[in-house]
C-alpha atoms as a PDB file:
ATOM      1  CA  UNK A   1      57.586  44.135 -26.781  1.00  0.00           C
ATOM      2  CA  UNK A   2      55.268  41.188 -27.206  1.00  0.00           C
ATOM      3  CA  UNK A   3      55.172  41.482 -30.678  1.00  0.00           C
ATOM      4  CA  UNK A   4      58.878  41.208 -30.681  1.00  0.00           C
ATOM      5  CA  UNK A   5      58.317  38.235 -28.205  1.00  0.00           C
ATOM      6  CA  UNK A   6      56.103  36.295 -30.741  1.00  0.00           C
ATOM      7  CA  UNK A   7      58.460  37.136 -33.842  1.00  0.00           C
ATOM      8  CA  UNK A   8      61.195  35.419 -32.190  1.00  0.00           C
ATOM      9  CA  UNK A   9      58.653  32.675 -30.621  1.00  0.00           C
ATOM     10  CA  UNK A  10      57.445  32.149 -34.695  1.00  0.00           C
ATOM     11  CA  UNK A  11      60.670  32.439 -36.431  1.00  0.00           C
ATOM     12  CA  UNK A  12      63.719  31.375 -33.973  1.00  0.00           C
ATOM     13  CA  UNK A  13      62.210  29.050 -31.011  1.00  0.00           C
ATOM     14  CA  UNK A  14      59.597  27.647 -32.771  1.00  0.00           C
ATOM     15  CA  UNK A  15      61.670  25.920 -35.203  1.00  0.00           C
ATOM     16  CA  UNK A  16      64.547  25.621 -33.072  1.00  0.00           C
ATOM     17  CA  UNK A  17      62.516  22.694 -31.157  1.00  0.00           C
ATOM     18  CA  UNK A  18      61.480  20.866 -34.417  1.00  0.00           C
ATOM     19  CA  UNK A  19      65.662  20.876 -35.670  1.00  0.00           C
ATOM     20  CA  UNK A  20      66.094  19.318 -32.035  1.00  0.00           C
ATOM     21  CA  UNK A  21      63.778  16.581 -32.199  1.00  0.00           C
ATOM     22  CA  UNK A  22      65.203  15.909 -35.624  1.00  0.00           C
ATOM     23  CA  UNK A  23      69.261  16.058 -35.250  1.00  0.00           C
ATOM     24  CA  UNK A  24      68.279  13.960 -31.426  1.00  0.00           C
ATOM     25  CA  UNK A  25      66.388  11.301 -32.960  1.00  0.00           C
ATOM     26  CA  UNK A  26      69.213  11.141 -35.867  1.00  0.00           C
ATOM     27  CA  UNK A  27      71.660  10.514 -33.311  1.00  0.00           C
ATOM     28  CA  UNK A  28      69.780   8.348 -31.398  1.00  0.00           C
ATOM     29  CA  UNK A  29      69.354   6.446 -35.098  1.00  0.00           C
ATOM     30  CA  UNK A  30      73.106   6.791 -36.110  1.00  0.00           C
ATOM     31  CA  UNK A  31      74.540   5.215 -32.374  1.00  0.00           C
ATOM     32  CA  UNK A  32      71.752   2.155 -32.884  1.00  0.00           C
ATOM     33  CA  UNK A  33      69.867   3.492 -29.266  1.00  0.00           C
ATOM     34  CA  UNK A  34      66.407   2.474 -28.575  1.00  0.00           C
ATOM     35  CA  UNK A  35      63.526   4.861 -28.303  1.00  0.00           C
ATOM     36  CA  UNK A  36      62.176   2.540 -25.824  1.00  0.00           C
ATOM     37  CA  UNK A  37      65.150   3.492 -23.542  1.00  0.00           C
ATOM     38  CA  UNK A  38      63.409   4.977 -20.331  1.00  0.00           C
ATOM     39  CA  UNK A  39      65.248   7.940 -20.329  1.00  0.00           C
ATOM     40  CA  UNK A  40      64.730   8.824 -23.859  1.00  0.00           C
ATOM     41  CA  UNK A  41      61.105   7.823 -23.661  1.00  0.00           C
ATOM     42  CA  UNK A  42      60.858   9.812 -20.640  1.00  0.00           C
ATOM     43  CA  UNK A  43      62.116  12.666 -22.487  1.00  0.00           C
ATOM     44  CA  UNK A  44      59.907  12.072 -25.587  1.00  0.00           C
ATOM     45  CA  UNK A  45      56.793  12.226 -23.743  1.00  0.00           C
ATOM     46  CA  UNK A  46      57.937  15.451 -21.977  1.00  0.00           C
ATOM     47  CA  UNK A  47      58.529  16.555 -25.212  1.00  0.00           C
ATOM     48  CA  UNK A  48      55.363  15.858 -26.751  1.00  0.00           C
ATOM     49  CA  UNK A  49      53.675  17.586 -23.412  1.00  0.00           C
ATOM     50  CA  UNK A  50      56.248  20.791 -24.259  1.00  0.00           C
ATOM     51  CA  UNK A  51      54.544  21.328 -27.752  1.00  0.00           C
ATOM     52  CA  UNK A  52      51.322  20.977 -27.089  1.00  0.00           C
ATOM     53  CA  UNK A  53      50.986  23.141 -24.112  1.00  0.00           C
ATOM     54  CA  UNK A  54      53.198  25.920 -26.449  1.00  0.00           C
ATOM     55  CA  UNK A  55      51.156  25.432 -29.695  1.00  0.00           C
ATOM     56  CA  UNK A  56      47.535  25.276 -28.103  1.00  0.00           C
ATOM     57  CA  UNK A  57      47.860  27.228 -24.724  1.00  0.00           C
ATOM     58  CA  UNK A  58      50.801  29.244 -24.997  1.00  0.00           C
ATOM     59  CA  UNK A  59      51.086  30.834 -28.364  1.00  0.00           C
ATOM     60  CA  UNK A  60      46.812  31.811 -27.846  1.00  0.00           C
ATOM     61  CA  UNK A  61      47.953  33.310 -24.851  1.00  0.00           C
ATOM     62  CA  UNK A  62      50.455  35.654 -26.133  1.00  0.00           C
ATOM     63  CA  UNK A  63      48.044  36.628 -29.356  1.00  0.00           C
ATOM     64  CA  UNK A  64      45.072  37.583 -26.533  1.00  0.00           C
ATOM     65  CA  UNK A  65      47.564  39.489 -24.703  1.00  0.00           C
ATOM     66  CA  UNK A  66      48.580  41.582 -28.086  1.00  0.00           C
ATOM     67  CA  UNK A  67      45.005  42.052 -29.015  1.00  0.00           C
ATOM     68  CA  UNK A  68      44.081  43.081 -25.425  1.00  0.00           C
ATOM     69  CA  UNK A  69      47.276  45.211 -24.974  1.00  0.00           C
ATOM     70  CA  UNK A  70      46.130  46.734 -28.173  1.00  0.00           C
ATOM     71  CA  UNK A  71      42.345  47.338 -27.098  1.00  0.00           C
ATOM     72  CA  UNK A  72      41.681  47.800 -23.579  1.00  0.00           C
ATOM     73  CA  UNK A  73      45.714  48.847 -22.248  1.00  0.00           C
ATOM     74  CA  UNK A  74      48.060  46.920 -20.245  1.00  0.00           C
ATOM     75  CA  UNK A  75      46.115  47.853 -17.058  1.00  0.00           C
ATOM     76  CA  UNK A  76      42.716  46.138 -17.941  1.00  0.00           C
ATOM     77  CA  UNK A  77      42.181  43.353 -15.737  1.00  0.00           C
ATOM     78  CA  UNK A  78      41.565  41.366 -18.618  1.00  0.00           C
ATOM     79  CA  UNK A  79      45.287  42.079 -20.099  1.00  0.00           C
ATOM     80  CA  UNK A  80      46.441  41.548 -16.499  1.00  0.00           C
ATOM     81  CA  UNK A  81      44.658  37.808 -16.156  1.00  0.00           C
ATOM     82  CA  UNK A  82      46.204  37.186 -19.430  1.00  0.00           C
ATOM     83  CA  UNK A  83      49.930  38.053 -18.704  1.00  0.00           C
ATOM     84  CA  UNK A  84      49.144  35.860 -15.636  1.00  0.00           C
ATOM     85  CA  UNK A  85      48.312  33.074 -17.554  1.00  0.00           C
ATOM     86  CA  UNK A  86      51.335  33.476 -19.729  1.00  0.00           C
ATOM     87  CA  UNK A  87      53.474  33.888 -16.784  1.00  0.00           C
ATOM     88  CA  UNK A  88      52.715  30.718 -15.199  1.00  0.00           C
ATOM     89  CA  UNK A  89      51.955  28.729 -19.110  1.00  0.00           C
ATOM     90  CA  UNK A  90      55.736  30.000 -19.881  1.00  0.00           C
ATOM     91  CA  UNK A  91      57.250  28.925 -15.924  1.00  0.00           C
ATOM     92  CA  UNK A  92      55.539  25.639 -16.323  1.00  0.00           C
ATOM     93  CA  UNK A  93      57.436  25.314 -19.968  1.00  0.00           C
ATOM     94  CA  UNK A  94      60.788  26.526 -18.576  1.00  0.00           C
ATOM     95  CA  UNK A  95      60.425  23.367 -16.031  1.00  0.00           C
ATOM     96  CA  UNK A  96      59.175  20.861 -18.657  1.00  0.00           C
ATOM     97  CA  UNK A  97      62.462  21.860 -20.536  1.00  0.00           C
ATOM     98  CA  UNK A  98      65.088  21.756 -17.493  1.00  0.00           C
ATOM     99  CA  UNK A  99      63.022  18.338 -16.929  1.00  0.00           C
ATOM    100  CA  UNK A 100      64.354  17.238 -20.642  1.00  0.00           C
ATOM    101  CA  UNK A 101      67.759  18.642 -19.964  1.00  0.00           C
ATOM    102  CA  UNK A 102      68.290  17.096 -16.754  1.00  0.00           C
ATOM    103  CA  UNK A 103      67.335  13.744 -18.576  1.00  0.00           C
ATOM    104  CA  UNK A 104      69.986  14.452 -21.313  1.00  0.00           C
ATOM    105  CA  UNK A 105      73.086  14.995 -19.338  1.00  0.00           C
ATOM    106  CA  UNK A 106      72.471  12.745 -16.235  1.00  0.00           C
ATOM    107  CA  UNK A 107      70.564   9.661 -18.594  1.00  0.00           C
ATOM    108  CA  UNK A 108      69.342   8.244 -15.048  1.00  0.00           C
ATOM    109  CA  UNK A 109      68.546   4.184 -14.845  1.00  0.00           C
ATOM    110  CA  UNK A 110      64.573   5.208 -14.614  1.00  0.00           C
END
């Protein structure tokens, strides 16, 4: 199951997020709106805070949890600290993302 996880992390989210940065900042290009715009910026920085905790904390997670499902069983306590810390790595992602949603649709006067 995690390897099935990480295929669709690699191949489907992955670059999922990079075509939404691009077609977003072409429309924020094509309708002449400022990346300085505080929502927008806002957004951008979330962003920015999205990919780095996914690329350098929580894609290393989910490759130690395959090797240590793989070596010591899903009931070492090693595994078990590691599905923690992809547990709360992937909740604190899900709320970085409803964060960028919420300043999509509503575009509040920040």
């Amino acid at each position: 199951m995690l390897r099935g996880i990480k295929l669709l992390d690699d191949r489907v989210a992955n670059p999922a997020y990079g075509l939404l940065l691009v077609t977003g900042l072409s429309m924020l290009f094509v309708n002449s709106i400022p990346l300085t715009t505080r929502w927008i910026l806002s957004a951008l920085i979330l962003y920015a805070v999205l990919l780095v905790v996914a690329f350098f904390v929580y894609t290393p997670t989910l490759r130690r949890q395959i090797a240590l499902v793989e070596s010591t069983g899903a009931t070492s306590p090693e595994y078990l600290a590691a599905a923690s810390r992809g547990r709360v790595v992937g909740i604190f992602l899900a709320v970085v993302v409803l964060a960028i949603v919420f300043l999509m649709v509503v575009k509040p006067a920040i």
